[in-house]
Structures are given as structure tokens and as C-alpha cells.
N, C-alpha and C. Protein backbone atom coordinates (compact mmCIF):
# COMPACT_ATOMS: atom_id res chain seq x y z
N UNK A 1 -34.10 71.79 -43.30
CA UNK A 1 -32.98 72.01 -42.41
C UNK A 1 -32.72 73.51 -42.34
N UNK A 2 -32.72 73.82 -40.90
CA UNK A 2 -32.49 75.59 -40.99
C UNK A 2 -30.42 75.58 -41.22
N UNK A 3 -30.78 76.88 -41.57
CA UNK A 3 -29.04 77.35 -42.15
C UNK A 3 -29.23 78.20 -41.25
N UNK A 4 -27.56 78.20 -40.66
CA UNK A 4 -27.03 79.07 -39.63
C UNK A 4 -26.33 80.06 -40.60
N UNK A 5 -26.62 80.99 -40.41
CA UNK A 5 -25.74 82.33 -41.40
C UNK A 5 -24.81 83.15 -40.44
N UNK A 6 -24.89 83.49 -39.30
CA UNK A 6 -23.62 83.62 -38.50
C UNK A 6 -23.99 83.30 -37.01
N UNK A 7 -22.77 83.68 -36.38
CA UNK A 7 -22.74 83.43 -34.80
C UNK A 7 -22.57 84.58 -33.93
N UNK A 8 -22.79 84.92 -33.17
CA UNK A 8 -22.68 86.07 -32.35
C UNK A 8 -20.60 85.86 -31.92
N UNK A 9 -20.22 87.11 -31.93
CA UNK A 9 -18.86 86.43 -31.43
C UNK A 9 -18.36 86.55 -30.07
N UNK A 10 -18.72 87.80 -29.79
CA UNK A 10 -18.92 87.95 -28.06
C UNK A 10 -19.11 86.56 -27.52
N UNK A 11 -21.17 86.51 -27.81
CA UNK A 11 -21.20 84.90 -27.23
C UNK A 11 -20.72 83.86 -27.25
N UNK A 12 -20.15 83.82 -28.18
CA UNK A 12 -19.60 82.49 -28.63
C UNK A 12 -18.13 82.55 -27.29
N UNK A 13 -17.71 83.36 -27.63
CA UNK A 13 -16.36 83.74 -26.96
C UNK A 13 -16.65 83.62 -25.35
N UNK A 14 -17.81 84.45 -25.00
CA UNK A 14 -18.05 84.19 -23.38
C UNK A 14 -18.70 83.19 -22.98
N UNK A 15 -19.10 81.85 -23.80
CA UNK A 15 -19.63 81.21 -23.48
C UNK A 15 -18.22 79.85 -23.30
N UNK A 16 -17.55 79.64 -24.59
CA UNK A 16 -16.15 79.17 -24.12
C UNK A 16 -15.69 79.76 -23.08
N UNK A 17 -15.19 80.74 -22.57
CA UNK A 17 -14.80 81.09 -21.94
C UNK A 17 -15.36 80.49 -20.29
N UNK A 18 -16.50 80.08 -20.49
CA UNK A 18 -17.68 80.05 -19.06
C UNK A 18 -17.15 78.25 -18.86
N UNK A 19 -17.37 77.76 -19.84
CA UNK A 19 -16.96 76.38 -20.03
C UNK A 19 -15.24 75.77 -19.62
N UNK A 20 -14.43 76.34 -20.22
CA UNK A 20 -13.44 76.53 -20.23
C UNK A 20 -12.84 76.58 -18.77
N UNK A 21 -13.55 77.65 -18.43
CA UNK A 21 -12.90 78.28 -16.66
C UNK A 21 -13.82 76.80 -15.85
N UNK A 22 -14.60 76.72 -16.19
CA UNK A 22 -15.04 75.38 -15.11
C UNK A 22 -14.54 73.90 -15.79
N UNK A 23 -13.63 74.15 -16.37
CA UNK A 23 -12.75 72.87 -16.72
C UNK A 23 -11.69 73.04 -16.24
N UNK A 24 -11.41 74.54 -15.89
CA UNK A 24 -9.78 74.73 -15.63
C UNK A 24 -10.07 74.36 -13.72
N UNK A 25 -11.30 74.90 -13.04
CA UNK A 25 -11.51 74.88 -12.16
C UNK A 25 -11.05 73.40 -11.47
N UNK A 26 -11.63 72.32 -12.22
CA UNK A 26 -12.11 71.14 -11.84
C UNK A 26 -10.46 70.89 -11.86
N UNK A 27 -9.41 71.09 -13.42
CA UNK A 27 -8.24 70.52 -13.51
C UNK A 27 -7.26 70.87 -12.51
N UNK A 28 -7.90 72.47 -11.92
CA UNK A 28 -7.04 72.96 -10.26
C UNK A 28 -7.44 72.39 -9.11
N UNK A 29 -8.33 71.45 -9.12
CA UNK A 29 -8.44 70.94 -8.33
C UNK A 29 -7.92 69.47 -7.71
N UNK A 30 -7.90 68.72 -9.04
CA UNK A 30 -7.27 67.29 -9.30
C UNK A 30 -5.38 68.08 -8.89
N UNK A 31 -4.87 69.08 -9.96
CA UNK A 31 -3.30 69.10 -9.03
C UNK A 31 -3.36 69.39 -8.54
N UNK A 32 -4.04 70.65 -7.63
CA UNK A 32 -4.02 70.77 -6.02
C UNK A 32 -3.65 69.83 -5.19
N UNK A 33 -4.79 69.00 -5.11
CA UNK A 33 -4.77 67.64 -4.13
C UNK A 33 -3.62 66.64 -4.24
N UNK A 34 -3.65 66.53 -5.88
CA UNK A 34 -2.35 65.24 -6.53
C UNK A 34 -0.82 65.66 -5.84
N UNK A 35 -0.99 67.33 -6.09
CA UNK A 35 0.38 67.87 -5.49
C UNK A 35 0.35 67.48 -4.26
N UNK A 36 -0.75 67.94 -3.26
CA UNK A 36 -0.72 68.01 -1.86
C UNK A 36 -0.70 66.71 -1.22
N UNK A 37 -1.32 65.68 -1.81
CA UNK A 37 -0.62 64.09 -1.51
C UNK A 37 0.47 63.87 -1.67
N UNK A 38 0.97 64.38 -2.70
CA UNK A 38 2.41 63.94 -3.28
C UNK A 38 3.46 64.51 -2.00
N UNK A 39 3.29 65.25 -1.77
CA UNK A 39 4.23 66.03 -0.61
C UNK A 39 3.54 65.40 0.48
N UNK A 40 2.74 65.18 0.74
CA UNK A 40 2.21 64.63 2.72
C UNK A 40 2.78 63.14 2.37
N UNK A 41 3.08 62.48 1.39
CA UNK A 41 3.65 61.02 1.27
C UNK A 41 4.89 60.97 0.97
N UNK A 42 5.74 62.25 0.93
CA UNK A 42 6.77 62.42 1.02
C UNK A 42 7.52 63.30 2.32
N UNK A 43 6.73 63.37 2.64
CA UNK A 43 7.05 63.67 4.27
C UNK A 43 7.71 64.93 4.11
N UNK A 44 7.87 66.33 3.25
CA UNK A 44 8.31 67.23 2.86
C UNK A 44 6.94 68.28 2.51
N UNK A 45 6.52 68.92 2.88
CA UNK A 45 5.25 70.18 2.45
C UNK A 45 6.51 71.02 2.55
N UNK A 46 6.71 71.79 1.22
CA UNK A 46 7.53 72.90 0.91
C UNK A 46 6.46 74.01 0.15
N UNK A 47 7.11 74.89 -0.18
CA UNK A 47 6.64 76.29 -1.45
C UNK A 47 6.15 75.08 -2.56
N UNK A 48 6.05 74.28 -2.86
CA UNK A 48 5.60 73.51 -3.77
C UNK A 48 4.43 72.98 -3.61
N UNK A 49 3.48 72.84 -2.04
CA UNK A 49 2.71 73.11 -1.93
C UNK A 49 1.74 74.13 -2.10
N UNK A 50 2.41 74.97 -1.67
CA UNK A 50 1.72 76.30 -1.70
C UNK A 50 1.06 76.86 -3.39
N UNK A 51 1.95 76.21 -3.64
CA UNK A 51 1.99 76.30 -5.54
C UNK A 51 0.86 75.68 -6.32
N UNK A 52 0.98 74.36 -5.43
CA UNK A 52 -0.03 73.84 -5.56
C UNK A 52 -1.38 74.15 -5.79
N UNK A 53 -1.68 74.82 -4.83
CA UNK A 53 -2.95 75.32 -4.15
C UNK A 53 -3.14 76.74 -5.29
N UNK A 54 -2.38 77.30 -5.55
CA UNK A 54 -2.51 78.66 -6.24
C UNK A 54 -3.04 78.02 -7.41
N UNK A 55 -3.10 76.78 -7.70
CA UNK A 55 -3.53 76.31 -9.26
C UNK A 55 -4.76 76.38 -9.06
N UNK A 56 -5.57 76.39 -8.00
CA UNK A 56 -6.96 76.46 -7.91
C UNK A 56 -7.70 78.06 -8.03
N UNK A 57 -6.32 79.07 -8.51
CA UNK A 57 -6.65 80.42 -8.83
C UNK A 57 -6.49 80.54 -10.27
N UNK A 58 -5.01 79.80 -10.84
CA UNK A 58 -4.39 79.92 -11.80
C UNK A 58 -4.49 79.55 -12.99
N UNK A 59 -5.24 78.22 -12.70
CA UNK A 59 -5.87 77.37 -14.06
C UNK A 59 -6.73 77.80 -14.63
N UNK A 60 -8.08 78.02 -13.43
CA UNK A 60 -9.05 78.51 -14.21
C UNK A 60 -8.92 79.93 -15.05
N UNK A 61 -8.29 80.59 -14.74
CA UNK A 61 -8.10 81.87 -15.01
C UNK A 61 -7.30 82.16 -16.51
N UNK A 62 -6.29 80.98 -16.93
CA UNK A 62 -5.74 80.90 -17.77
C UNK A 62 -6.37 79.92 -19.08
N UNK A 63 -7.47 79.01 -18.31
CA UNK A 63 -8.00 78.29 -18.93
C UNK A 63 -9.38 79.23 -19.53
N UNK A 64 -9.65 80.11 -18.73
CA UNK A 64 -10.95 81.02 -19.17
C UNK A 64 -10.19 81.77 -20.67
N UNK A 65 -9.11 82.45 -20.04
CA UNK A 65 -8.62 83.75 -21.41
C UNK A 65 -8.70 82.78 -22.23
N UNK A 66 -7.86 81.70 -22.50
CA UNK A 66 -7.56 80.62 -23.77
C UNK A 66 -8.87 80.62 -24.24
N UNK A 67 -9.96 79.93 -23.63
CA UNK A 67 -11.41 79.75 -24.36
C UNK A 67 -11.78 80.63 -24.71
N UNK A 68 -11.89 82.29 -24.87
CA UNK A 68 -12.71 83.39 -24.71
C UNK A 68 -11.77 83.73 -26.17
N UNK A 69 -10.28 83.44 -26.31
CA UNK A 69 -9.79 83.80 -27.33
C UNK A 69 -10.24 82.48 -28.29
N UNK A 70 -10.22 81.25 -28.24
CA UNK A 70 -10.32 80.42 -29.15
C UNK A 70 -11.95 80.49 -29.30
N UNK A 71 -13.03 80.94 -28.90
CA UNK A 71 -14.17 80.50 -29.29
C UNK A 71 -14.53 82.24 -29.73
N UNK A 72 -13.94 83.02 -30.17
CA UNK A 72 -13.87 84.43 -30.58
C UNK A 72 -13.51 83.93 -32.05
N UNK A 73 -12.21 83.55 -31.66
CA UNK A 73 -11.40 83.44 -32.99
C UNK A 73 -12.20 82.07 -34.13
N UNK A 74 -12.67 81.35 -33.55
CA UNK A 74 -13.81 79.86 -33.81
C UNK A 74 -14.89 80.60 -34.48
N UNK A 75 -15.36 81.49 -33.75
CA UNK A 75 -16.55 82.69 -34.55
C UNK A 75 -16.26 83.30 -35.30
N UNK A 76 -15.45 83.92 -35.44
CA UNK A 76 -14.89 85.04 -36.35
C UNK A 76 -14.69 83.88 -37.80
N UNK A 77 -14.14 82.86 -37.98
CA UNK A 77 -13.57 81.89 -38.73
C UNK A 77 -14.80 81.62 -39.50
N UNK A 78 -15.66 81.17 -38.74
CA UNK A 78 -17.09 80.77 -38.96
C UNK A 78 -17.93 82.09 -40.07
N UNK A 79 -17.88 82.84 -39.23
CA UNK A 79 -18.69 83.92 -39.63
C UNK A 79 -18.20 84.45 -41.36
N UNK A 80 -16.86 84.16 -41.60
CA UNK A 80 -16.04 84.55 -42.60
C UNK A 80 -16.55 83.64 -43.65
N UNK A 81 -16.15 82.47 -43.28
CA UNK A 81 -16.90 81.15 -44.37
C UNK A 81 -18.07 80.94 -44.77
N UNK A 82 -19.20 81.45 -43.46
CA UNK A 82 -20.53 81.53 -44.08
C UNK A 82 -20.81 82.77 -45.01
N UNK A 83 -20.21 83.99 -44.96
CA UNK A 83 -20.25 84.86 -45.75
C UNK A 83 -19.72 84.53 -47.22
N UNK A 84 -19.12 83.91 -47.09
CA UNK A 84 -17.94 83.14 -48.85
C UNK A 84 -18.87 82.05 -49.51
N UNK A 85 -19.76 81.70 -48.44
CA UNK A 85 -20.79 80.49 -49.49
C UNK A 85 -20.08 79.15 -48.92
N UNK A 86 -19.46 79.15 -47.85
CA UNK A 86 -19.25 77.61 -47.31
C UNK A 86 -20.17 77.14 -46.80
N UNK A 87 -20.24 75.94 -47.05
CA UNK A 87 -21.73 75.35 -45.99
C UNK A 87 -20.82 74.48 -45.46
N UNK A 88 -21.37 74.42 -44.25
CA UNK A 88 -21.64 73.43 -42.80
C UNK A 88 -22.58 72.64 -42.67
N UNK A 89 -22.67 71.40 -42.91
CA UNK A 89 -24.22 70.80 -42.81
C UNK A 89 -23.61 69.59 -41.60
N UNK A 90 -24.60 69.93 -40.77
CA UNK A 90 -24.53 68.85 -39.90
C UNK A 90 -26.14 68.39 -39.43
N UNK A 91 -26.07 67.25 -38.89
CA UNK A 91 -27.61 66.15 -38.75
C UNK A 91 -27.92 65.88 -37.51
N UNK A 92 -27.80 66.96 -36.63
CA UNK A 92 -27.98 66.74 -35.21
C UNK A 92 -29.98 66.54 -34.73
């Protein structure tokens, strides 16, 4: 079994980050629409639409920083424990 002795943290970080933003993408897209039904079946399109729609800028964008910090900080964690003599064994 090979041993992982560290992780790159950049990568790790821009690669959450890559993942992340195309989850946030997909989740601006589901309230976009959910919003924009919700108002055309309420017979009212206000600024709450509009709001709507900005989630298809807003999510991903907020959903990218979050991943880029949690899979940084996921590395960094990692990298610390393999240096201390923790093992990780997994059977993939």
C-alpha cells in the first residue's frame, strides 16, 4: 500500500474550489427558477425576482471562496498529521 506523506495545498484548495463553484452553479440555478416560478404563480414578479436571478452570480462565487478556504485548510490539517506520525489508511 503506497503512503501519502503530504498534499499539495494550493491544489487541494483550487481544486475544491473548482468543484464547489460548479455545485454552487447548479444550486443558482434550481433558486433561480424555484424563485422565478414562485413569483409567475403568484402573479407578482417584483425585486425578488431579480434577486433571484443574481443567485446564478452569487452562489457560485460564494460557494467557490468557501471550498478554496475549506480544502486549503483540509490540507494544511492533513499535511500537519502526516508530519506527527498519524496514519490514514484507507482501501480504495
Amino acid at each position: 500500500m503506497a503512503k501519502l506523506q503530504r498534499i499539495g495545498v494550493l491544489f487541494t484548495a483550487k481544486l475544491a474550489a473548482l468543484s464547489m463553484g460548479v455545485l454552487g452553479l447548479v444550486a443558482g440555478v434550481f433558486y433561480s427558477f424555484g424563485g422565478f416560478f414562485f413569483e409567475l404563480f403568484t402573479d407578482s414578479l417584483n425585486a425578488g425576482t431579480a434577486l433571484a436571478f443574481l443567485a446564478l452570480l452569487g452562489m457560485p462565487l460564494l460557494f467557490a471562496v468557501s471550498g478554496f478556504l475549506a480544502g486549503g485548510t483540509v490540507a494544511v490539517i492533513y499535511n500537519v498529521a502526516a508530519r506527527l506520525g498519524i496514519r490514514i489508511e484507507s482501501d480504495l
